[in-house]
C-alpha atoms as a PDB file:
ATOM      1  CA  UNK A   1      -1.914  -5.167  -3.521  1.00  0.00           C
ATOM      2  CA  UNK A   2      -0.840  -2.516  -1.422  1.00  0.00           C
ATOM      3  CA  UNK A   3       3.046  -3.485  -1.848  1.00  0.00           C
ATOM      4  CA  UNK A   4       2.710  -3.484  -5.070  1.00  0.00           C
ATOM      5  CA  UNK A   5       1.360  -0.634  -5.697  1.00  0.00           C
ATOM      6  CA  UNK A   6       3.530   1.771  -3.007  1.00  0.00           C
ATOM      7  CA  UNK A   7       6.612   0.089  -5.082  1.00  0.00           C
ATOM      8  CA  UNK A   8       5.219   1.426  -8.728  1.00  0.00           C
ATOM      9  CA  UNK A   9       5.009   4.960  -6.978  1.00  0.00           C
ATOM     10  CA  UNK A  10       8.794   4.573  -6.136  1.00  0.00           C
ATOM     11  CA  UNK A  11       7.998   5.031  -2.224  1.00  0.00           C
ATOM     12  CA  UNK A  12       9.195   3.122   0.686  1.00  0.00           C
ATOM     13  CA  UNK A  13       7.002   1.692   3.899  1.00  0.00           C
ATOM     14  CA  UNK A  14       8.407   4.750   5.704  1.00  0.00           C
ATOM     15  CA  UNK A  15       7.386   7.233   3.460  1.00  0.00           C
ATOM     16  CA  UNK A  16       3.597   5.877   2.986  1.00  0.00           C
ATOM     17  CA  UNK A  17       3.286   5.238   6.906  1.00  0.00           C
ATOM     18  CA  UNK A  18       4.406   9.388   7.131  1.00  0.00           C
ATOM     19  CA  UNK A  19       1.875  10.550   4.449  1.00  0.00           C
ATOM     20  CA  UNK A  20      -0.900   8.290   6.347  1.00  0.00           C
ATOM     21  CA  UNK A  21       0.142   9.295  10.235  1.00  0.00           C
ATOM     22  CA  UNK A  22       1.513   5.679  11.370  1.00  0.00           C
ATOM     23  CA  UNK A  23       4.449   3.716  11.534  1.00  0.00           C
ATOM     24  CA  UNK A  24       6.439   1.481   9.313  1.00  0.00           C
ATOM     25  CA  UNK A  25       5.808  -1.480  11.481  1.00  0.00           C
ATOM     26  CA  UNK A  26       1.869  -1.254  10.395  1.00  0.00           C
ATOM     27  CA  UNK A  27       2.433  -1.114   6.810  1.00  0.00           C
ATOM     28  CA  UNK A  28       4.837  -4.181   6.687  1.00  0.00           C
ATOM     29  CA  UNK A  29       2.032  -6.328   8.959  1.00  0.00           C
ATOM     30  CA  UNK A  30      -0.763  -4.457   6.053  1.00  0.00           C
ATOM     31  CA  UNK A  31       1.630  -5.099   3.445  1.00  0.00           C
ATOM     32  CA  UNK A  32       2.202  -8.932   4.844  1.00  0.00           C
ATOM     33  CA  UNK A  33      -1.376 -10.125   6.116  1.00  0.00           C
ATOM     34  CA  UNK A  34      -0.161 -10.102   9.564  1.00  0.00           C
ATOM     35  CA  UNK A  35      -2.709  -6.887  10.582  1.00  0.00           C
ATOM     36  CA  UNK A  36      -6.355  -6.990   9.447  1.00  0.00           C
ATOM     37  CA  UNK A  37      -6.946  -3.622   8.373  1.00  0.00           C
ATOM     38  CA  UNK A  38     -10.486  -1.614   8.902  1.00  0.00           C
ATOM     39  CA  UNK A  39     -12.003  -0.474   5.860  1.00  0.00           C
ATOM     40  CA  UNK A  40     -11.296   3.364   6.676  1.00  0.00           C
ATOM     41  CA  UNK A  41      -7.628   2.683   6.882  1.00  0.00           C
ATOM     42  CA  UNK A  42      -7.084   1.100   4.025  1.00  0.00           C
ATOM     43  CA  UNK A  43      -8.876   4.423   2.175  1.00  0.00           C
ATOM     44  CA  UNK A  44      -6.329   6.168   3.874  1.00  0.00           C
ATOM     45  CA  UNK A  45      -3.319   4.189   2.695  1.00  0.00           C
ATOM     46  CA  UNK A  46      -5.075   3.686  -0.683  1.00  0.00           C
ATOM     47  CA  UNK A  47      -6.145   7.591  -1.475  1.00  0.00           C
ATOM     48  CA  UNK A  48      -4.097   9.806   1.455  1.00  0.00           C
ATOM     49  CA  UNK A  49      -0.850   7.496   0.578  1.00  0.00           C
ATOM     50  CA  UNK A  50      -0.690   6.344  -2.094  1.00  0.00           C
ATOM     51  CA  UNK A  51      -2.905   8.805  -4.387  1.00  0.00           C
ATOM     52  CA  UNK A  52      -5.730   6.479  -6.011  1.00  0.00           C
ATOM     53  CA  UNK A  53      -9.472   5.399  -5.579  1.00  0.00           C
ATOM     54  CA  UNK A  54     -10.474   2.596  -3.187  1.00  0.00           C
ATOM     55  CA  UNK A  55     -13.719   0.809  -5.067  1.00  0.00           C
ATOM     56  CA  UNK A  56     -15.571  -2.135  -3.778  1.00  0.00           C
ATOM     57  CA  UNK A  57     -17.730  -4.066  -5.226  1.00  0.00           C
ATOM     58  CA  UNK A  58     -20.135  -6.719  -3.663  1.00  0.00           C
ATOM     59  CA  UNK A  59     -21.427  -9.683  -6.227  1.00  0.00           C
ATOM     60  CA  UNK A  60     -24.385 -11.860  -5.183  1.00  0.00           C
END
């Protein structure tokens, strides 16, 4: 999901690993389920990076 949608903004793994403070090796593991990612990083990449809302939802 996060490939996805860094590509509809137009923006490379460089440029969303600047606007978040990391590297372009993190997103590409992020990106490719190689890195589990902590829940307050991916609202970083989500509304720092990439400019939208992170909702969760838990069903029971």
């Amino acid at each position: 999901l996060i490939q996805e949608a860094r590509k509809k903004k137009g923006m490379t793994q460089q440029e969303l690993a600047d606007k978040i403070g990391t590297n372009k090796a993190y997103i590409s593991r992020v990106e490719n389920d190689i890195k589990d990612v902590r829940l307050s990083t991916l609202r970083k990449i989500v509304e720092i990076g990439l400019g939208g809302e992170l909702e969760l939802a838990v069903k029971l």
